[in-house]
Protein backbone atom coordinates (compact mmCIF):
# COMPACT_ATOMS: atom_id res chain seq x y z
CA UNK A 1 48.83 -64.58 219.64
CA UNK A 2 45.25 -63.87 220.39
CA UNK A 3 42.86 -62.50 218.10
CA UNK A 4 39.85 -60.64 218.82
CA UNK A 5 37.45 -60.30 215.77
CA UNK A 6 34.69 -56.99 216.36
CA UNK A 7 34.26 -54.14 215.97
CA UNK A 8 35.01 -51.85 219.38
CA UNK A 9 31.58 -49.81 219.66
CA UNK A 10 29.23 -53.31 219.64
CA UNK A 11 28.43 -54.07 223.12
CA UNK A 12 28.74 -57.52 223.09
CA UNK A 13 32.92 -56.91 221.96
CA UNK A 14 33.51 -54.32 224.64
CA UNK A 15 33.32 -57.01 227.78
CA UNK A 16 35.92 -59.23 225.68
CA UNK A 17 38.56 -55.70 225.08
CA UNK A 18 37.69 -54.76 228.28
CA UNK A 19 38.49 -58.29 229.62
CA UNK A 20 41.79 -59.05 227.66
CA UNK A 21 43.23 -55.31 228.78
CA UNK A 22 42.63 -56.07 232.48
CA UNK A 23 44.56 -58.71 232.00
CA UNK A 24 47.38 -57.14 230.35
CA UNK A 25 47.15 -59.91 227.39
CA UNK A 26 48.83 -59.28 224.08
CA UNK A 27 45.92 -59.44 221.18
CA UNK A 28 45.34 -58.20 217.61
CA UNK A 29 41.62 -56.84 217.30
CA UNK A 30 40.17 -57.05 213.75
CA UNK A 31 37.33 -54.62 213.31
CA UNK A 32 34.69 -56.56 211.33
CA UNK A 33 30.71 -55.85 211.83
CA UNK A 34 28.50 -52.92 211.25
CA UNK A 35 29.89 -50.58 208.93
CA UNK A 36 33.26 -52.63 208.73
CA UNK A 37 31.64 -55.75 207.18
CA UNK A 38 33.89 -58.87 206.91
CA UNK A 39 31.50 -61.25 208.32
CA UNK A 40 29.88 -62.25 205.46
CA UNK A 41 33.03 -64.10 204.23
CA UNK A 42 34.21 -68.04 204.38
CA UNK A 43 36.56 -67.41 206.54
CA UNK A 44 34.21 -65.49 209.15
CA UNK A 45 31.68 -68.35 208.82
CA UNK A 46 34.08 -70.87 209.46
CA UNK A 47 34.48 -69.70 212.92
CA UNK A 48 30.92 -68.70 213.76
CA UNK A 49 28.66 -69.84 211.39
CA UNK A 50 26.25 -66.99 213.19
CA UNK A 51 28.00 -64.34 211.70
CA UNK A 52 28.26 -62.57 214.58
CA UNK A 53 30.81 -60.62 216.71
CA UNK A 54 32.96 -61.21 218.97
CA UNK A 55 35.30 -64.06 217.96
CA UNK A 56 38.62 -64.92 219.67
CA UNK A 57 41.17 -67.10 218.24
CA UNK A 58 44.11 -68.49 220.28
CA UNK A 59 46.23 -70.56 217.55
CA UNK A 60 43.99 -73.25 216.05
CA UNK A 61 41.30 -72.72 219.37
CA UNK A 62 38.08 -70.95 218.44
CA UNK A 63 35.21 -69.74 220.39
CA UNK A 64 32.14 -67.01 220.13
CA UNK A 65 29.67 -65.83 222.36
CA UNK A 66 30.82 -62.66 224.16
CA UNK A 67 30.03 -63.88 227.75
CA UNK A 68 31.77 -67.81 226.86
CA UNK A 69 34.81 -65.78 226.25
CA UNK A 70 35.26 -63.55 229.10
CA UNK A 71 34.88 -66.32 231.31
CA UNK A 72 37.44 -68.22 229.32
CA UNK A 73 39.67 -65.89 229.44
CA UNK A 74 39.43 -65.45 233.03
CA UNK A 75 40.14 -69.18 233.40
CA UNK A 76 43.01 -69.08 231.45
CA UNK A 77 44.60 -65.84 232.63
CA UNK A 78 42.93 -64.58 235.43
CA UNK A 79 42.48 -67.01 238.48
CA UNK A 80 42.74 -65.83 241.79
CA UNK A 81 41.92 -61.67 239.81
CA UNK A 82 38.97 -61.67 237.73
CA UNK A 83 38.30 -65.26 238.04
CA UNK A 84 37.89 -65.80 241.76
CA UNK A 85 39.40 -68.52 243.68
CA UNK A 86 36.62 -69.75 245.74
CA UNK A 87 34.06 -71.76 244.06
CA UNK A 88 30.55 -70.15 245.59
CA UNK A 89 32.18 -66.66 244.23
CA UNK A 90 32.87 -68.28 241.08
CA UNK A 91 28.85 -69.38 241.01
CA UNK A 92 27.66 -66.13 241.85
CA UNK A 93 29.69 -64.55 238.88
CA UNK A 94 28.88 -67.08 236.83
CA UNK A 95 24.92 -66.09 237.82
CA UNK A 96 25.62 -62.67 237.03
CA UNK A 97 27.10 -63.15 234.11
CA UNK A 98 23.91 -64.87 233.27
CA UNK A 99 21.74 -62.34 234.64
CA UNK A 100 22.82 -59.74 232.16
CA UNK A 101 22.06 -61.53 229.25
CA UNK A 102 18.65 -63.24 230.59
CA UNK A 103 17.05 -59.73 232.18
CA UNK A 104 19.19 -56.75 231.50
CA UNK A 105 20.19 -56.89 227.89
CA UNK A 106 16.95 -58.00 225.98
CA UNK A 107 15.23 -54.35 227.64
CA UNK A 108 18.51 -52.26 227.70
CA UNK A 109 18.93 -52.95 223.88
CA UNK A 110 15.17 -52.51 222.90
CA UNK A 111 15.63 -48.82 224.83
CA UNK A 112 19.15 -48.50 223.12
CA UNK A 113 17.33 -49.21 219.41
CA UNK A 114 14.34 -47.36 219.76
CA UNK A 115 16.72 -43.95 220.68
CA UNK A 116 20.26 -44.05 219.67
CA UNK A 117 19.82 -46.26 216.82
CA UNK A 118 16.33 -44.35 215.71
CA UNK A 119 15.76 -41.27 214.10
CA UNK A 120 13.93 -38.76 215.66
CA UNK A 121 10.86 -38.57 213.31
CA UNK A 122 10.88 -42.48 213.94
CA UNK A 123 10.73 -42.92 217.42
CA UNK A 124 7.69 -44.27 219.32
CA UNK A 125 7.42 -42.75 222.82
CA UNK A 126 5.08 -45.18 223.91
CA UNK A 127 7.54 -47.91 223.25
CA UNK A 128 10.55 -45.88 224.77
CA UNK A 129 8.27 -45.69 227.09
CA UNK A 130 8.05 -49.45 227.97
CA UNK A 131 11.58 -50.32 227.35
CA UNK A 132 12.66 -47.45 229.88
CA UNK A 133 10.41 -49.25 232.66
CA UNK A 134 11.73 -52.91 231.58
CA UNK A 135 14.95 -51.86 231.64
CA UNK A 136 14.68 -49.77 235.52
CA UNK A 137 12.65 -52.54 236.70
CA UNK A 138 16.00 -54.83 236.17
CA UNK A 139 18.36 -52.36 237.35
CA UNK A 140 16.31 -51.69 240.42
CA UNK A 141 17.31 -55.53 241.54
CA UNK A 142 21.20 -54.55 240.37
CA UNK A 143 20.83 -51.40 242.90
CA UNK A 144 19.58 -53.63 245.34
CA UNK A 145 22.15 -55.98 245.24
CA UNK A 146 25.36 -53.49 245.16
CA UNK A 147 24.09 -51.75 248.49
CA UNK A 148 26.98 -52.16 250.94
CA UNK A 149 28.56 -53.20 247.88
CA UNK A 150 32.17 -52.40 245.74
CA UNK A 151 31.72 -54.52 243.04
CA UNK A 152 29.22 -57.15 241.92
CA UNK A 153 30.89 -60.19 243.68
CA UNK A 154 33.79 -59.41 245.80
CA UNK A 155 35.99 -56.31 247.17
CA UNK A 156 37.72 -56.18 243.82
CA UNK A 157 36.93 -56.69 239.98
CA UNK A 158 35.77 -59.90 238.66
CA UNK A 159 34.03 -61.15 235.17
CA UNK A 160 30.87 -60.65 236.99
CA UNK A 161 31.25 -56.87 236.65
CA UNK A 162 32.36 -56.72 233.27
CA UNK A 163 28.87 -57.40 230.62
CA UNK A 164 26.86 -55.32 233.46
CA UNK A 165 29.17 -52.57 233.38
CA UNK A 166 29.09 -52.37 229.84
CA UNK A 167 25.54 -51.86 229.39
CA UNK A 168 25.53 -49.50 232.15
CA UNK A 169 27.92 -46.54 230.15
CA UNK A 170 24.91 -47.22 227.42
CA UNK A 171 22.21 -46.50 230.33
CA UNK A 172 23.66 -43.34 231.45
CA UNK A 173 24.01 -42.19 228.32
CA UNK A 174 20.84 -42.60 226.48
CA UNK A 175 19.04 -39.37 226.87
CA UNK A 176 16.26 -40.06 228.20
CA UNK A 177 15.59 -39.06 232.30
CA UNK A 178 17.42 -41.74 234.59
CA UNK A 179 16.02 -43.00 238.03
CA UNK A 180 18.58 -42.29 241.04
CA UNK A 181 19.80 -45.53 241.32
CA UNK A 182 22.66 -44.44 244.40
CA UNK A 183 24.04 -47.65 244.37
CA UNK A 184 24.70 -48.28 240.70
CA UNK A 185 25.97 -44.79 240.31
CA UNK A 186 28.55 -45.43 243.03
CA UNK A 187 29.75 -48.59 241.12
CA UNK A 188 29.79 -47.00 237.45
CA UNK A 189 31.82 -44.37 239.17
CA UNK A 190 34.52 -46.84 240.53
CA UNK A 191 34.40 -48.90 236.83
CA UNK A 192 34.92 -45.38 235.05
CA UNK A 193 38.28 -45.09 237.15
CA UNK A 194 40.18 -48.11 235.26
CA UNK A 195 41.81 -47.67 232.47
CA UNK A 196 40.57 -50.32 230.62
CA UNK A 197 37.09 -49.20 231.09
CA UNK A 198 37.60 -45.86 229.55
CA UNK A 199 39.70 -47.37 226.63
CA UNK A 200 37.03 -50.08 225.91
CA UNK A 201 33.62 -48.89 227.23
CA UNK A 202 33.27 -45.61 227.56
CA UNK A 203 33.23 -44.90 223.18
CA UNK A 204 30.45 -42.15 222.12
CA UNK A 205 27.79 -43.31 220.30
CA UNK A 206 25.87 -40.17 219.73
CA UNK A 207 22.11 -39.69 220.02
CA UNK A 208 20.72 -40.20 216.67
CA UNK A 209 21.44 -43.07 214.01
CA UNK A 210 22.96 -40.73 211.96
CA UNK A 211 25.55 -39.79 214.72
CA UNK A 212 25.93 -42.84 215.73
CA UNK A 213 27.02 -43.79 211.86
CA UNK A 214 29.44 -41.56 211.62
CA UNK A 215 31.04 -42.19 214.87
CA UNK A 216 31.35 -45.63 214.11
CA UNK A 217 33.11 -45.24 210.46
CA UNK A 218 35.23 -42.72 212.42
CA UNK A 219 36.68 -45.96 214.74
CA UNK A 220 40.17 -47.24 214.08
């Protein structure tokens, strides 16, 4: 039996919930992080000594870092589907997958912090300000990219969708005013038809610190 360890609202778990349900695997998710706690405990430690979320466990087999896992379980369970076949597709996944965390996420969180997870009489509009334009600068080259485009690699789904995807529900729901980025909208729009999307991305987080609080104790 797998087990996931995160809780379900932390971007970084999403891609891994999002990844195991696409590929129909049987799992028990522990929520532990945030408000849940749990990771401050010898047992957590033991299997990331970071103290971080996500975790998976397959029997005695251990491994963190959100992006490590989805590919491994796309090796494991999803060659020739999410994992594809050909080896210069696998590459350019693998680059994508490494282009989320190396561009995209370092701005997209900084803009995620300074709003969602700020309260109002806290927030800096100059440096909202900055993070919006770091973070549209990046998705300017994913627009580019997805012109004539389905998905991020091939005609179909594959890990190198999943991370980008994730940050892109957080994008489009910041409020803040959002550049018309035609191609990226036409590709959230396909991601928002799966299931497994809806079930593991698309999870309100509110617009203040104090909503998104609540929201979270209010997980299950």
């Amino acid at each position: 039996m797998l087990t996931i360890w995160g809780r379900k609202n932390s971007s970084n778990v999403m891609p891994v919930l999002w990844t195991a349900d696409e590929l129909g695997l049987t799992y028990d998710h522990k929520m532990v992080g945030g408000s849940f706690g749990g990771i401050n405990t010898d047992t957590f430690k033991a299997m990331n000594p970071n103290m971080r979320v996500p975790v998976l466990q397959d029997g005695d087999f251990t491994l963190y870092e959100s992006n490590a896992i989805v590919r491994h379980l796309a090796r494991a369970h999803g060659q020739g589907s999410l994992l594809p076949d050909n080896l210069k597709e696998q590459a350019h996944a693998d680059q994508w997958l490494d282009w989320h965390k190396t561009t995209l996420t370092g701005p997209m969180i900084d803009l995620f912090w300074r709003t969602v997870r700020c309260e109002p009489d806290q927030r800096n509009p100059d440096l909202i300000a900055q993070a919006k334009v770091a973070t549209e600068k990046a998705l300017a080259l994913l627009d580019a990219h997805l012109a004539g485009r389905s998905f991020m690699v091939m005609d179909r789904l594959t890990i190198a969708d999943i991370p980008l995807g994730t940050l892109i529900y957080r994008y489009y729901n910041i409020q803040v005013d959002h550049q018309d980025f035609k191609n990226i909208k036409a590709w959230y729009a396909r991601l928002q038809d799966r299931p497994a999307y809806r079930k593991n991305v698309m999870i309100p987080f509110g617009t203040t610190l104090a909503e998104w609080d609540k929201l979270e104790r209010s997980l299950v």
